[in-house]
N, C-alpha and C. Protein backbone atom coordinates (compact mmCIF):
# COMPACT_ATOMS: atom_id res chain seq x y z
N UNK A 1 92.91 102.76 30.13
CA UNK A 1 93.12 103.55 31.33
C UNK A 1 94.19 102.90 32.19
N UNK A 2 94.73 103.68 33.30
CA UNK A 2 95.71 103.21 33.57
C UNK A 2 95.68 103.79 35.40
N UNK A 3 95.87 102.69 36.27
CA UNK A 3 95.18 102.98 37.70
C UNK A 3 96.41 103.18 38.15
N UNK A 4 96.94 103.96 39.13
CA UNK A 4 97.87 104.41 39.94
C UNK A 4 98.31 103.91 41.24
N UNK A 5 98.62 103.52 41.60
CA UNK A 5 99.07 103.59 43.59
C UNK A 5 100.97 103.47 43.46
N UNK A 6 100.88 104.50 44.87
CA UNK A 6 102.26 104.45 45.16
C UNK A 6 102.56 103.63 46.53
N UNK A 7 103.37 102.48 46.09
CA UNK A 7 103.95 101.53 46.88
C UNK A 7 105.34 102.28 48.28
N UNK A 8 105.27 102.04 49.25
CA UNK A 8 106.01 102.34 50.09
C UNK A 8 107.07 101.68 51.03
N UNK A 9 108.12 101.40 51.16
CA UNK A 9 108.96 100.83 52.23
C UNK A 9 109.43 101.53 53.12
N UNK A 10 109.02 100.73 54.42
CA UNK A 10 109.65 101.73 55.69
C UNK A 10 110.75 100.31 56.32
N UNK A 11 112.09 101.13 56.42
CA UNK A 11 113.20 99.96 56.55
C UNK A 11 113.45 100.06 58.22
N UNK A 12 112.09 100.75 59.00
CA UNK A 12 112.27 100.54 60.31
C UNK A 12 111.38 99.22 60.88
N UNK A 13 110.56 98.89 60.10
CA UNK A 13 109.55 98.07 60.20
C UNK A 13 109.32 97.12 59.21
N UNK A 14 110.27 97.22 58.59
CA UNK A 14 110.49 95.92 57.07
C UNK A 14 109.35 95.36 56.69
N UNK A 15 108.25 96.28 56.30
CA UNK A 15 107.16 96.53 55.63
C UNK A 15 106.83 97.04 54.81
N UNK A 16 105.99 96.77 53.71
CA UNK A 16 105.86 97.37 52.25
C UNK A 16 104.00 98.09 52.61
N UNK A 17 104.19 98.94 51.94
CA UNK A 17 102.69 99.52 52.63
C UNK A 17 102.17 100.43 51.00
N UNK A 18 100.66 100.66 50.70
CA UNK A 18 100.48 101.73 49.75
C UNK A 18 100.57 103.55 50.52
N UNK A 19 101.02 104.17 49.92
CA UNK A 19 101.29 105.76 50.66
C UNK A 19 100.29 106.42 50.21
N UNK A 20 98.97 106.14 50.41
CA UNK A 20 97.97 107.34 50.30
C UNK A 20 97.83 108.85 50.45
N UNK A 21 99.10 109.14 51.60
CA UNK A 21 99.28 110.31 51.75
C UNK A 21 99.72 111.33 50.46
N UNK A 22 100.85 110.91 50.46
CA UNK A 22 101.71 110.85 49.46
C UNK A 22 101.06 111.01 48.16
N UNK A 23 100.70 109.90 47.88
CA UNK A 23 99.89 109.64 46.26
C UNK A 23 98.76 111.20 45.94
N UNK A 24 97.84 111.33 47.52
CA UNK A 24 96.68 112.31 46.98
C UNK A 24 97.93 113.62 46.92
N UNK A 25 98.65 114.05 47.62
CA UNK A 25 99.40 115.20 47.68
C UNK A 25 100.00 115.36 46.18
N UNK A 26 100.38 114.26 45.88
CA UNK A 26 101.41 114.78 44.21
C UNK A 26 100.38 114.42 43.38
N UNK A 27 99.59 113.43 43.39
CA UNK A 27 98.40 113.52 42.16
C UNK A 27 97.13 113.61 42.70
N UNK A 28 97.04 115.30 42.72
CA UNK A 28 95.98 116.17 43.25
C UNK A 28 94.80 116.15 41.90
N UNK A 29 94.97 115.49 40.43
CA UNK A 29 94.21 115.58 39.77
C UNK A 29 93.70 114.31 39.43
N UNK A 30 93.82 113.34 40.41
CA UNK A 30 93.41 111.93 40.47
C UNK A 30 93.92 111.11 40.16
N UNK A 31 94.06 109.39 40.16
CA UNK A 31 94.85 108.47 40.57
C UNK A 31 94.64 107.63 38.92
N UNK A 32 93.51 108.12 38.43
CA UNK A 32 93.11 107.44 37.38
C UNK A 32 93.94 107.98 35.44
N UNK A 33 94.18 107.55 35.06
CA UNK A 33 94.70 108.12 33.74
C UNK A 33 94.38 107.58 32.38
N UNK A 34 93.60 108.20 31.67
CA UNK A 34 93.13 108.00 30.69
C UNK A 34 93.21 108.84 29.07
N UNK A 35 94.12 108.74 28.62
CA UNK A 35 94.83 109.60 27.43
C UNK A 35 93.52 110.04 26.65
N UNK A 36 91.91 109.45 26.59
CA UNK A 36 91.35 110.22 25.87
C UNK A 36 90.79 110.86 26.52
N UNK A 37 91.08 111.55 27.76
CA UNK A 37 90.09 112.24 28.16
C UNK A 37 90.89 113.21 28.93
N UNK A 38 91.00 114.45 28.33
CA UNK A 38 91.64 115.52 29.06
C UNK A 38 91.07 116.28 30.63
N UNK A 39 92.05 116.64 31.00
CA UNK A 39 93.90 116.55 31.07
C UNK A 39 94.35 114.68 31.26
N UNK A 40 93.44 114.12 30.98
CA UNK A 40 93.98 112.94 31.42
C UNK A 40 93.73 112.37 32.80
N UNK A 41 94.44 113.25 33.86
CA UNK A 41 94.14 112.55 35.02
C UNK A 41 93.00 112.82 36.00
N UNK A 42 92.56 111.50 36.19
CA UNK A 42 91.04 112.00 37.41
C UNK A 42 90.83 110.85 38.12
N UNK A 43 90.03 111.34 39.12
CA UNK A 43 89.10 110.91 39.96
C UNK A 43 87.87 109.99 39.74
N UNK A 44 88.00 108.47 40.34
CA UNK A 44 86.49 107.82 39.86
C UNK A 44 85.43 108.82 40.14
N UNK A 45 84.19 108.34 39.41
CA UNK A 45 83.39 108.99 40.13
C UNK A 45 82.68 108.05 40.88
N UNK A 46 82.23 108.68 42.13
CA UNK A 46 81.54 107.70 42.76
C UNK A 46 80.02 106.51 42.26
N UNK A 47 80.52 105.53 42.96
CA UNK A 47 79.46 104.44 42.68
C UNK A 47 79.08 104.10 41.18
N UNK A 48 80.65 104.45 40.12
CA UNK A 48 80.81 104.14 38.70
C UNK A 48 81.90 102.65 38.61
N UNK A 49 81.72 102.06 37.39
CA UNK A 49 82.44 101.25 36.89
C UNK A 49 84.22 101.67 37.97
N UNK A 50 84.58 102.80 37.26
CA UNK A 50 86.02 103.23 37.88
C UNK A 50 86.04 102.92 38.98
N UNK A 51 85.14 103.43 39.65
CA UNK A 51 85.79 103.54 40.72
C UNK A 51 85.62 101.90 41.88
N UNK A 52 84.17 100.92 41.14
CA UNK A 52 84.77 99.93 41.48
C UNK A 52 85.82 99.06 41.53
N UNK A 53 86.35 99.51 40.13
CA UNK A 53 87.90 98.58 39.57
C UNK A 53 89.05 99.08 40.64
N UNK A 54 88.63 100.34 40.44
CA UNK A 54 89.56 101.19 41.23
C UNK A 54 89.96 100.53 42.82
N UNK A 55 88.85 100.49 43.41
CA UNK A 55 88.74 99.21 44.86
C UNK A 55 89.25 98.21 45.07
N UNK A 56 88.81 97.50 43.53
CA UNK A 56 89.08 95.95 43.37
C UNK A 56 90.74 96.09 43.64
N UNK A 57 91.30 96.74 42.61
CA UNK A 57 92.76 97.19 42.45
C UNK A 57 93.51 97.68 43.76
N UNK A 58 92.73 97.79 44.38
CA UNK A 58 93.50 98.57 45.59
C UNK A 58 93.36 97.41 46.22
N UNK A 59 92.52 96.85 46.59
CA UNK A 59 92.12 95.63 47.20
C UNK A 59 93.28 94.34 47.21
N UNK A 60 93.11 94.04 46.11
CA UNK A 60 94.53 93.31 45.40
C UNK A 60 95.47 93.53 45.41
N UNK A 61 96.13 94.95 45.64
CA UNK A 61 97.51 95.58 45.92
C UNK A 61 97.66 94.99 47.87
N UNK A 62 96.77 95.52 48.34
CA UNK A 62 96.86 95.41 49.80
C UNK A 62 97.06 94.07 50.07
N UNK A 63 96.30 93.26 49.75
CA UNK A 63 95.97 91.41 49.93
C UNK A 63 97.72 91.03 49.68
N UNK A 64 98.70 91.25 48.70
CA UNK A 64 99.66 91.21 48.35
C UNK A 64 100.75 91.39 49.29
N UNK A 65 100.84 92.62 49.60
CA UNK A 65 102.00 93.26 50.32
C UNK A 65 103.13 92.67 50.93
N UNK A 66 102.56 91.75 51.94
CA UNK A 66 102.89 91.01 52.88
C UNK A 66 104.09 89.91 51.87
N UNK A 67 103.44 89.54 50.86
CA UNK A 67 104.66 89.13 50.30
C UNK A 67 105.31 89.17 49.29
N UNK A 68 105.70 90.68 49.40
CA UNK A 68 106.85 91.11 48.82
C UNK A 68 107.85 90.85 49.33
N UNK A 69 109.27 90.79 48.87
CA UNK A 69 110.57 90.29 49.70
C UNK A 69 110.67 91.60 50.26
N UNK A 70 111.70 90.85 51.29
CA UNK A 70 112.32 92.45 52.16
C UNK A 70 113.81 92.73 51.90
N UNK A 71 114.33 93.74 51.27
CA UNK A 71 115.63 93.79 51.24
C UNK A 71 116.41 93.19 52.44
N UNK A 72 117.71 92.32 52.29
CA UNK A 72 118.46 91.85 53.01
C UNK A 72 119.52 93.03 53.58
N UNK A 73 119.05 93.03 54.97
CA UNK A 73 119.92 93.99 55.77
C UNK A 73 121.30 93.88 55.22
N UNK A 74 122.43 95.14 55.23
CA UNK A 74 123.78 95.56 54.80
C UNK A 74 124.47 94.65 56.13
């Protein structure tokens, strides 16, 4: 399986952020992807294996952020 998040830069605030907005709007059939299980993409279900990893993973993305580099102003 294969877990999703979309990473974001805002170059007014030279911050790296995850775009939740974003992410649920274009993958309206869930964040999760798993080739044996059609259509493939979904939604943990609640209070399952997925959707703990799913946390953990998000968890670990966020804890991160902060140091990512920041592009060097032009």
């Amino acid at each position: 399986m294969q877990y999703h998040f979309m990473l974001m830069y805002d170059d007014k605030t030279q911050m790296w952020s995850i775009d939740n907005d974003t992410l649920r709007s274009v993958m309206t059939d869930g964040t999760i992807y798993d080739k044996n299980v059609f259509p493939g993409w979904h939604w943990p279900e609640e209070g399952s294996d997925e959707e703990a990893l799913d946390f953990s993973l998000y968890s670990m993305l966020t804890s991160v952020l902060d140091t990512l580099p920041v592009p060097q102003e032009a």
